[in-house]
C-alpha atoms as a PDB file:
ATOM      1  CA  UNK A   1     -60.226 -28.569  92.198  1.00  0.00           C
ATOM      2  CA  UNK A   2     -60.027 -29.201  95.962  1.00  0.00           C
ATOM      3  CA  UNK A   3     -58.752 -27.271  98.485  1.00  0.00           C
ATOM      4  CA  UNK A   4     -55.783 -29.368  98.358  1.00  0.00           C
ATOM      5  CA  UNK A   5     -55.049 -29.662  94.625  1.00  0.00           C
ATOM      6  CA  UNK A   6     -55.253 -25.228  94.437  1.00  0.00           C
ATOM      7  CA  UNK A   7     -52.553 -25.325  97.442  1.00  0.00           C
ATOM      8  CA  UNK A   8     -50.290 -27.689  95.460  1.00  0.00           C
ATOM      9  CA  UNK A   9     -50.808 -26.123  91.994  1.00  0.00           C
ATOM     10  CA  UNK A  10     -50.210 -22.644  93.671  1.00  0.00           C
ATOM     11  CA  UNK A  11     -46.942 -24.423  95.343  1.00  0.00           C
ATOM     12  CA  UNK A  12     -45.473 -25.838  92.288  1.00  0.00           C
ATOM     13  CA  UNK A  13     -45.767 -22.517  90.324  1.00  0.00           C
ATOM     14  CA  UNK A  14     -44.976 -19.596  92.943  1.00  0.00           C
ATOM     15  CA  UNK A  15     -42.231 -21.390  95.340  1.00  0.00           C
ATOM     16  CA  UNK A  16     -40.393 -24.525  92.478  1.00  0.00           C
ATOM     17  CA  UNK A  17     -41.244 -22.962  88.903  1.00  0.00           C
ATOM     18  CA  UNK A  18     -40.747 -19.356  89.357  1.00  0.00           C
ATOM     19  CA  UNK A  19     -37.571 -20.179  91.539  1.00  0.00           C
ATOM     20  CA  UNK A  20     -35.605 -22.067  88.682  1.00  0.00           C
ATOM     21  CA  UNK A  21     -36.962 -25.542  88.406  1.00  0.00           C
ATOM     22  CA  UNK A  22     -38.515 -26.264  84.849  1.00  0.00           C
ATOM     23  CA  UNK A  23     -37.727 -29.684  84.049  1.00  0.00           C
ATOM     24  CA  UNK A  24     -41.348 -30.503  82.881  1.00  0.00           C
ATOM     25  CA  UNK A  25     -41.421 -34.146  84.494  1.00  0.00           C
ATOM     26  CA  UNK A  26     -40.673 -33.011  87.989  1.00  0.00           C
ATOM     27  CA  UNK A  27     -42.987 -30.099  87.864  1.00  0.00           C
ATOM     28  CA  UNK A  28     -45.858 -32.913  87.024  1.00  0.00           C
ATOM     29  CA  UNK A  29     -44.469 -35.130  89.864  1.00  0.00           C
ATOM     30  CA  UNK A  30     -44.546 -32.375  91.955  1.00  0.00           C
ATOM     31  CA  UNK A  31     -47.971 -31.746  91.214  1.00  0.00           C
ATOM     32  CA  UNK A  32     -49.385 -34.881  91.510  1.00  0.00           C
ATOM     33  CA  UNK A  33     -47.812 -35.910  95.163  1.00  0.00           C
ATOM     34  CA  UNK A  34     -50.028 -35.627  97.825  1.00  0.00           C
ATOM     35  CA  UNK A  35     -47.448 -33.799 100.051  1.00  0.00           C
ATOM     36  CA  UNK A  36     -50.550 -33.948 102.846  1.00  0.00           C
ATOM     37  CA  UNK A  37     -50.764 -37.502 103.308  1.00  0.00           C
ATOM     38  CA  UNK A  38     -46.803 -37.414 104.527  1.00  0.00           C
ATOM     39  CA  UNK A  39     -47.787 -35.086 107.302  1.00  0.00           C
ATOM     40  CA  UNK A  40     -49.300 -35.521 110.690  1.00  0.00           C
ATOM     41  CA  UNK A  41     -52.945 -34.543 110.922  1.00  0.00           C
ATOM     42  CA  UNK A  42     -52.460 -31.141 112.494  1.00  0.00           C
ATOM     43  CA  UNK A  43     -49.842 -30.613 110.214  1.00  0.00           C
ATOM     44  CA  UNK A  44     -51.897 -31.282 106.937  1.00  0.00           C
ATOM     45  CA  UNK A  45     -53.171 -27.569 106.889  1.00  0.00           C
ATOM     46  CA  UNK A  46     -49.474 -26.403 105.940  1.00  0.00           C
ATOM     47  CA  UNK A  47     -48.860 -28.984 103.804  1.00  0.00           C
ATOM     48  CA  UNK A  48     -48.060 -27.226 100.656  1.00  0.00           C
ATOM     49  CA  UNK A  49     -46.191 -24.315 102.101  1.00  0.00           C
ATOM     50  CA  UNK A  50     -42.583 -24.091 101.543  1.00  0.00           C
ATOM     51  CA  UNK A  51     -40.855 -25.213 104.128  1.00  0.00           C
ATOM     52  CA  UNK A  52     -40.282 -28.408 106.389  1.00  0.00           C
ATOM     53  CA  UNK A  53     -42.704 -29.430 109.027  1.00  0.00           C
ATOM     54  CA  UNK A  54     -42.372 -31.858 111.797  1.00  0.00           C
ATOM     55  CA  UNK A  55     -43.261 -35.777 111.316  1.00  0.00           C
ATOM     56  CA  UNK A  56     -42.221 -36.685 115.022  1.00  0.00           C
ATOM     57  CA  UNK A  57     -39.310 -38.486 116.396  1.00  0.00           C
ATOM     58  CA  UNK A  58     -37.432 -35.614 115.839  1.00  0.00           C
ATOM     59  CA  UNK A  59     -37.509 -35.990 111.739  1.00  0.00           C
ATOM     60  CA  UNK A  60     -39.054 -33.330 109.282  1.00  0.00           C
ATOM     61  CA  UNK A  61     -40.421 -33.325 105.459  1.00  0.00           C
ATOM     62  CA  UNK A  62     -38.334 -31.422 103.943  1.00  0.00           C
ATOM     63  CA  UNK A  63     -39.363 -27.902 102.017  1.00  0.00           C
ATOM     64  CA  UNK A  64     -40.805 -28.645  98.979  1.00  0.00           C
ATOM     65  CA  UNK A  65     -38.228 -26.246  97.308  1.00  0.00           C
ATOM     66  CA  UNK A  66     -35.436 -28.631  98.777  1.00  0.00           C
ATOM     67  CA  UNK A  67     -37.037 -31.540  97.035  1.00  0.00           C
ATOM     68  CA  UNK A  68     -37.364 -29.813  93.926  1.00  0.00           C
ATOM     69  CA  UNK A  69     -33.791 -28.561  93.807  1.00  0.00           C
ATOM     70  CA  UNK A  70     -32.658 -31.930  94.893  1.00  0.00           C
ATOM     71  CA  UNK A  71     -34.092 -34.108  92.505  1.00  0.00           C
ATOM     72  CA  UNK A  72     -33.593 -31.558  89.995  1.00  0.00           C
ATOM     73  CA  UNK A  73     -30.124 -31.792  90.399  1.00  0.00           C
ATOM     74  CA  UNK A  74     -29.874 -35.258  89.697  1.00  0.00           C
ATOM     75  CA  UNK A  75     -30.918 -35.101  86.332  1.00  0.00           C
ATOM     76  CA  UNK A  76     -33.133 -38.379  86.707  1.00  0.00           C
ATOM     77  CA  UNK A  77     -34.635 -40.724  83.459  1.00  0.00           C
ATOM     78  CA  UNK A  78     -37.261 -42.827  83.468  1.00  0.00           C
ATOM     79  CA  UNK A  79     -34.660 -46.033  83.118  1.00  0.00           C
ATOM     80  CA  UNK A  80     -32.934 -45.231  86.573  1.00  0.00           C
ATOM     81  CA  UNK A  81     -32.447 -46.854  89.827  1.00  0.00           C
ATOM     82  CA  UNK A  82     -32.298 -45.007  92.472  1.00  0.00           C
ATOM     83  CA  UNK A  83     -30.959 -45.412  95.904  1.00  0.00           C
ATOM     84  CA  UNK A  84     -32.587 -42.686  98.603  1.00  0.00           C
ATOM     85  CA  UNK A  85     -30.937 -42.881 102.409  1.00  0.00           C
ATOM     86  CA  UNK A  86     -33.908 -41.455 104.748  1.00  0.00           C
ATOM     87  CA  UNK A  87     -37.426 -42.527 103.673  1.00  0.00           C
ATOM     88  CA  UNK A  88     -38.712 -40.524 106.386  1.00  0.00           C
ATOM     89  CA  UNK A  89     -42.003 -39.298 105.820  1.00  0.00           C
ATOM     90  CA  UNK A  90     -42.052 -41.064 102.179  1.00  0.00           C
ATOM     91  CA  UNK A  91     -42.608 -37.829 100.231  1.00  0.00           C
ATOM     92  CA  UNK A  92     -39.683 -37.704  98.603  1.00  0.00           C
ATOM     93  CA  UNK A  93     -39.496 -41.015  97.411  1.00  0.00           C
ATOM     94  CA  UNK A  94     -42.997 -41.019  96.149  1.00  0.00           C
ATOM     95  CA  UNK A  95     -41.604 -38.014  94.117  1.00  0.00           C
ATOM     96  CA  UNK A  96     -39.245 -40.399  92.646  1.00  0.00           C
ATOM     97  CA  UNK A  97     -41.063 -43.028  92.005  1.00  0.00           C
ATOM     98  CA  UNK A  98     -42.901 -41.073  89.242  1.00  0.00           C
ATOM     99  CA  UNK A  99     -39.670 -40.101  87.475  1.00  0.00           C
ATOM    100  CA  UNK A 100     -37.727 -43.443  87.817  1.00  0.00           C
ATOM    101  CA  UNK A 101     -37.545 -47.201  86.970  1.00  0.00           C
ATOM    102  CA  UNK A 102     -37.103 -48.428  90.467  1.00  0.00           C
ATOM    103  CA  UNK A 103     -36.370 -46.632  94.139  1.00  0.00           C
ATOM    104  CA  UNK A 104     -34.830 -48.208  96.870  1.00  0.00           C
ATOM    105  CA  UNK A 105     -35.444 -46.482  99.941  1.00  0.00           C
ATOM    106  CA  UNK A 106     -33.245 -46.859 103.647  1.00  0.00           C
ATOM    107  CA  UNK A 107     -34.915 -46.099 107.116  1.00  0.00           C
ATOM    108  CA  UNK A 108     -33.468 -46.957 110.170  1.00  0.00           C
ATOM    109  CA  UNK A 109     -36.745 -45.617 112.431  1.00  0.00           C
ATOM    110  CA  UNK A 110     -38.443 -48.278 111.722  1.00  0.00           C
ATOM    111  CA  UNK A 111     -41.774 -46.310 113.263  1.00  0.00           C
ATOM    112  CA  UNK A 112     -41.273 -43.704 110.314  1.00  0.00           C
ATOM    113  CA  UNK A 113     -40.523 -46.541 107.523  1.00  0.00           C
ATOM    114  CA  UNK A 114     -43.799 -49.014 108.748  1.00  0.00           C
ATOM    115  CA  UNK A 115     -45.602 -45.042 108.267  1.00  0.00           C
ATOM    116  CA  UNK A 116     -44.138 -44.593 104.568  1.00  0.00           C
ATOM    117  CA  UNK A 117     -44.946 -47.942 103.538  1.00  0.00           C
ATOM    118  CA  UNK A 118     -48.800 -47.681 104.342  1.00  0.00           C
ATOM    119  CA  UNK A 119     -48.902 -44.383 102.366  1.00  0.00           C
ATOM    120  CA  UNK A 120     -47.044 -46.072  99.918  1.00  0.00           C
ATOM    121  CA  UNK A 121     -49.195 -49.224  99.488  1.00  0.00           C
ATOM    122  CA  UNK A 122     -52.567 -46.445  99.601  1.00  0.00           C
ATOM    123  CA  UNK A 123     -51.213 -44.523  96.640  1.00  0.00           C
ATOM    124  CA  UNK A 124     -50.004 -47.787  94.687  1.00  0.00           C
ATOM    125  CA  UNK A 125     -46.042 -46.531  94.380  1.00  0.00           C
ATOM    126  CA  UNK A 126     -45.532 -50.251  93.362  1.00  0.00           C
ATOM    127  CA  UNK A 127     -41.862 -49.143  92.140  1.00  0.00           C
ATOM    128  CA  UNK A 128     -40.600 -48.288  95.592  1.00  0.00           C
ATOM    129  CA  UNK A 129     -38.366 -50.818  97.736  1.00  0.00           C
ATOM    130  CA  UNK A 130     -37.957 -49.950 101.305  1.00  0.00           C
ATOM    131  CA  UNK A 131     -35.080 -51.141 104.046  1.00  0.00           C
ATOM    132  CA  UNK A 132     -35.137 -50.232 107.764  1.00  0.00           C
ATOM    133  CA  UNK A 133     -31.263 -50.453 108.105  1.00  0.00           C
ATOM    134  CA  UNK A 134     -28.313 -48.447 108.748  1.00  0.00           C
ATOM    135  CA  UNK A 135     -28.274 -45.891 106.083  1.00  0.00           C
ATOM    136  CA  UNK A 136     -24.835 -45.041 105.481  1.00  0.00           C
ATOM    137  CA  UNK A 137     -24.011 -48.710 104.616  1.00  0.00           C
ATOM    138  CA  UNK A 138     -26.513 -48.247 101.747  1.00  0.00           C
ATOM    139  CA  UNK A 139     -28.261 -51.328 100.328  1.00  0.00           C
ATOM    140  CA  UNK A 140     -25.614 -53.626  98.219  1.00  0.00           C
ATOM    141  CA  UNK A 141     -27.387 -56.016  96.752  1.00  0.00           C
ATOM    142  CA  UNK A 142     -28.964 -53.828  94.723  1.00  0.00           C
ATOM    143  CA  UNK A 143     -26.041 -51.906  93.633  1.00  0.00           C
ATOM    144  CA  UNK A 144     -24.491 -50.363  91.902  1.00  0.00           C
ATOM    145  CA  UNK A 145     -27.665 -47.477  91.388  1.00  0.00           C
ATOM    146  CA  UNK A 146     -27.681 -44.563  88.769  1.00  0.00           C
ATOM    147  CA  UNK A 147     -28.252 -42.068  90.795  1.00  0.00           C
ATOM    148  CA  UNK A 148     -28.200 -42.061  95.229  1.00  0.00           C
ATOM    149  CA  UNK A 149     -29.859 -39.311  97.380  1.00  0.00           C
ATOM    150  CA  UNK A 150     -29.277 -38.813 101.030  1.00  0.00           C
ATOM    151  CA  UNK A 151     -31.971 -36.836 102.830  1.00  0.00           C
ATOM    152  CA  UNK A 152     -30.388 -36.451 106.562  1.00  0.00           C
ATOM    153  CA  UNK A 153     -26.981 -34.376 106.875  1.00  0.00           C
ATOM    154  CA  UNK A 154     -23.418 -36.546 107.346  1.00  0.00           C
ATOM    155  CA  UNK A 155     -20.103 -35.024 108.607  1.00  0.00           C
ATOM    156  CA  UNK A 156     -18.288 -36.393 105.592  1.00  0.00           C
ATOM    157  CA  UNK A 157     -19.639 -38.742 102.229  1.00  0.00           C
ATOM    158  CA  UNK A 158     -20.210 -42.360 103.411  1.00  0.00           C
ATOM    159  CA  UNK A 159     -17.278 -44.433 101.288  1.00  0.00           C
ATOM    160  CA  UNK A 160     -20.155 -46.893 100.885  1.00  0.00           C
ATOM    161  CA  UNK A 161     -22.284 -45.238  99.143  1.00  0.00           C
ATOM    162  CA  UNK A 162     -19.805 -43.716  96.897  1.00  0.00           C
ATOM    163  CA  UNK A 163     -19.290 -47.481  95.640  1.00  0.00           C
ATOM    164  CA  UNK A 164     -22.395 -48.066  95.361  1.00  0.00           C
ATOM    165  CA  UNK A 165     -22.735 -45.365  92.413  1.00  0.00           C
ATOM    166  CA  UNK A 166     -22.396 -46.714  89.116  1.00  0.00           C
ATOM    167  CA  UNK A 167     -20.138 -45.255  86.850  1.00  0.00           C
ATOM    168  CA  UNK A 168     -22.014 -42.083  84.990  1.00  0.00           C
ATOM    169  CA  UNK A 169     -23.957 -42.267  88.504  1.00  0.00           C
ATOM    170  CA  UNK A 170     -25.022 -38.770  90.482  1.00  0.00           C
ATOM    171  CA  UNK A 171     -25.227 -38.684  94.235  1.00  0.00           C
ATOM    172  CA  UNK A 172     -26.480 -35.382  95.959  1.00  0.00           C
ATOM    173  CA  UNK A 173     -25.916 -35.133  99.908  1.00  0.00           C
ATOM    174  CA  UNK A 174     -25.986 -32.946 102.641  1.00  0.00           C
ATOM    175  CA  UNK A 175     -22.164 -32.254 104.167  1.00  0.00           C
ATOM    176  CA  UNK A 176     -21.574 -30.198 107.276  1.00  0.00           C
ATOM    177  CA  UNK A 177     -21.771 -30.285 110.957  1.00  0.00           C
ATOM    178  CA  UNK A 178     -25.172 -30.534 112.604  1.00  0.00           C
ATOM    179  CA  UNK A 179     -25.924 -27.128 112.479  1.00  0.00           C
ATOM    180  CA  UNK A 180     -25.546 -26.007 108.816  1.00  0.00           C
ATOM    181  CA  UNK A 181     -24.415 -28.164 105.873  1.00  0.00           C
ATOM    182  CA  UNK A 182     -23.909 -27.956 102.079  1.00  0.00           C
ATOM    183  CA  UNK A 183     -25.627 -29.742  99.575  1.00  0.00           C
ATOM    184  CA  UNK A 184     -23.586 -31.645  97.300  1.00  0.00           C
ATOM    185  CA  UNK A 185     -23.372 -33.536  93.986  1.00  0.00           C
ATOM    186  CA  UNK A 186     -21.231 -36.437  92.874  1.00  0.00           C
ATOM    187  CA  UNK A 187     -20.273 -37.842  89.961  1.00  0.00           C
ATOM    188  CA  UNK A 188     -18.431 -40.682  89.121  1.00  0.00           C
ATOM    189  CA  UNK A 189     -16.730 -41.311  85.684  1.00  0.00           C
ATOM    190  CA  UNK A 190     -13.978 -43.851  84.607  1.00  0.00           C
ATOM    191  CA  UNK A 191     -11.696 -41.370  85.872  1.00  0.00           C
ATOM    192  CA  UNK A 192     -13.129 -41.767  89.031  1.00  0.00           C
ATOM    193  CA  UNK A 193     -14.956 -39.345  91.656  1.00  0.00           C
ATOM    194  CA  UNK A 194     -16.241 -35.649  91.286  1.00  0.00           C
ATOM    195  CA  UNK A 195     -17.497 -33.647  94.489  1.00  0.00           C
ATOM    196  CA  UNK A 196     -19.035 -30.069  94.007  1.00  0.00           C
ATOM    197  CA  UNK A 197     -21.340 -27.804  96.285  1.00  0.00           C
ATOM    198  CA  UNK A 198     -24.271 -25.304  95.415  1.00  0.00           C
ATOM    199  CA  UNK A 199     -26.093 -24.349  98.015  1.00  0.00           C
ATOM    200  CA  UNK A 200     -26.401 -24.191 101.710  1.00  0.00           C
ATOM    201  CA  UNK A 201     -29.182 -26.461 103.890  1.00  0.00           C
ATOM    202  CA  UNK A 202     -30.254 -27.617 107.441  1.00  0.00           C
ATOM    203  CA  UNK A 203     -30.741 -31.218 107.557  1.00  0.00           C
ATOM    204  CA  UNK A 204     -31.551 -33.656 110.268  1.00  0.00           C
ATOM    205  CA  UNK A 205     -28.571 -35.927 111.267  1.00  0.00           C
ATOM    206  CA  UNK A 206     -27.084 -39.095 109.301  1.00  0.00           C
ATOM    207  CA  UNK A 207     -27.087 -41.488 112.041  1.00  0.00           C
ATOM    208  CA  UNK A 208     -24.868 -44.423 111.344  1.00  0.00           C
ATOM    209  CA  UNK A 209     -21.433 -46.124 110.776  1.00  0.00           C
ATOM    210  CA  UNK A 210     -20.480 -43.732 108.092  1.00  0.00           C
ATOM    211  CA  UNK A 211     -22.437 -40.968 109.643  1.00  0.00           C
ATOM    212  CA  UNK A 212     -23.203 -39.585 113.360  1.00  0.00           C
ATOM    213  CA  UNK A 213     -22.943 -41.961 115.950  1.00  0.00           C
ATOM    214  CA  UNK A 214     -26.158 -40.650 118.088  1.00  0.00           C
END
């Protein structure tokens, strides 16, 4: 094993396993991401520790944990389409990509999506769409998704992206004010939407129509 692969395997097991997370397909996703390609250079050393680093322009990768927990929550199949808001660095989308049919990923810093999409294209994630737009408007013409995660913190749930969640759909989103937020899942049914929080999180900013204007 490299030095890289004993960081991750040590990650996976001491900071997402023995914390709660033992769906066996995101444990494998989470061990075959190579968390240090989404980080700057100097940064690459603390890759696999758990918690967020900087990526510049005042963005982060989030703590693997987070991740985990995240896409944990969503319950995800391999049939799915998923919508992410924030490609950021790319890491969590390349986490998707191995649990899910299709992932369609919204940047607006177009610096950090042009970033992503090299990694992307290196590591052959052929199932992952990317956007540099406005996140909160979502992407509609490939709605309605299965399941939608937002990866930057809004003041409210963007309306949009509530309708673009099919019915039987899961969202998960950070809600709060800039300095502390809680993460939280939707669900929409026939009977229409379902909001509850489980745990507390720091997030960058939503910046957008349906978000934080600057």
């Amino acid at each position: 094993m490299t030095q890289f692969e004993k960081k991750r395997s040590f990650m996976v097991e001491n900071h997402i396993k023995k914390r709660g997370i033992s769906d066996r397909r995101l444990l494998e996703a989470m061990n075959s991401v190579d968390r240090h390609l989404f980080v700057p250079e100097h940064q690459k050393i603390y890759a696999y520790e758990d918690h967020p680093l900087p990526i510049g322009l005042e963005q982060t990768i989030s703590q693997p944990y987070i991740v985990a927990e995240m896409t944990n929550v969503l319950k995800l199949s391999e049939t799915d389409r998923v919508l992410e808001i924030g490609t950021g660095s790319g890491y969590q989308a390349a986490i998707l990509s191995l649990l899910v049919d299709q992932v369609y990923t919204v940047e607006r810093i177009k610096p950090l999506m042009e970033k992503a999409e090299k990694i992307f294209n290196q590591c052959r994630y052929t199932n992952i769409h990317t956007l540099h737009s406005d996140g909160t408007l979502g992407w509609s013409d490939h709605s309605p998704f299965n399941a939608i995660m937002v990866t930057a913190a809004a003041p409210r749930i963007p309306p949009t992206l509530i309708s673009q969640l099919a019915v039987g759909g899961r969202m998960v989103i950070p809600v709060g004010d800039r300095s502390v937020q809680s993460l939280v899942k939707v669900y929409k049914d026939q009977q229409g939407v379902h909001v509850n929080d489980f745990s507390l999180v720091r997030f960058v900013p939503l910046i957008g129509q349906h978000g934080w204007t600057g």
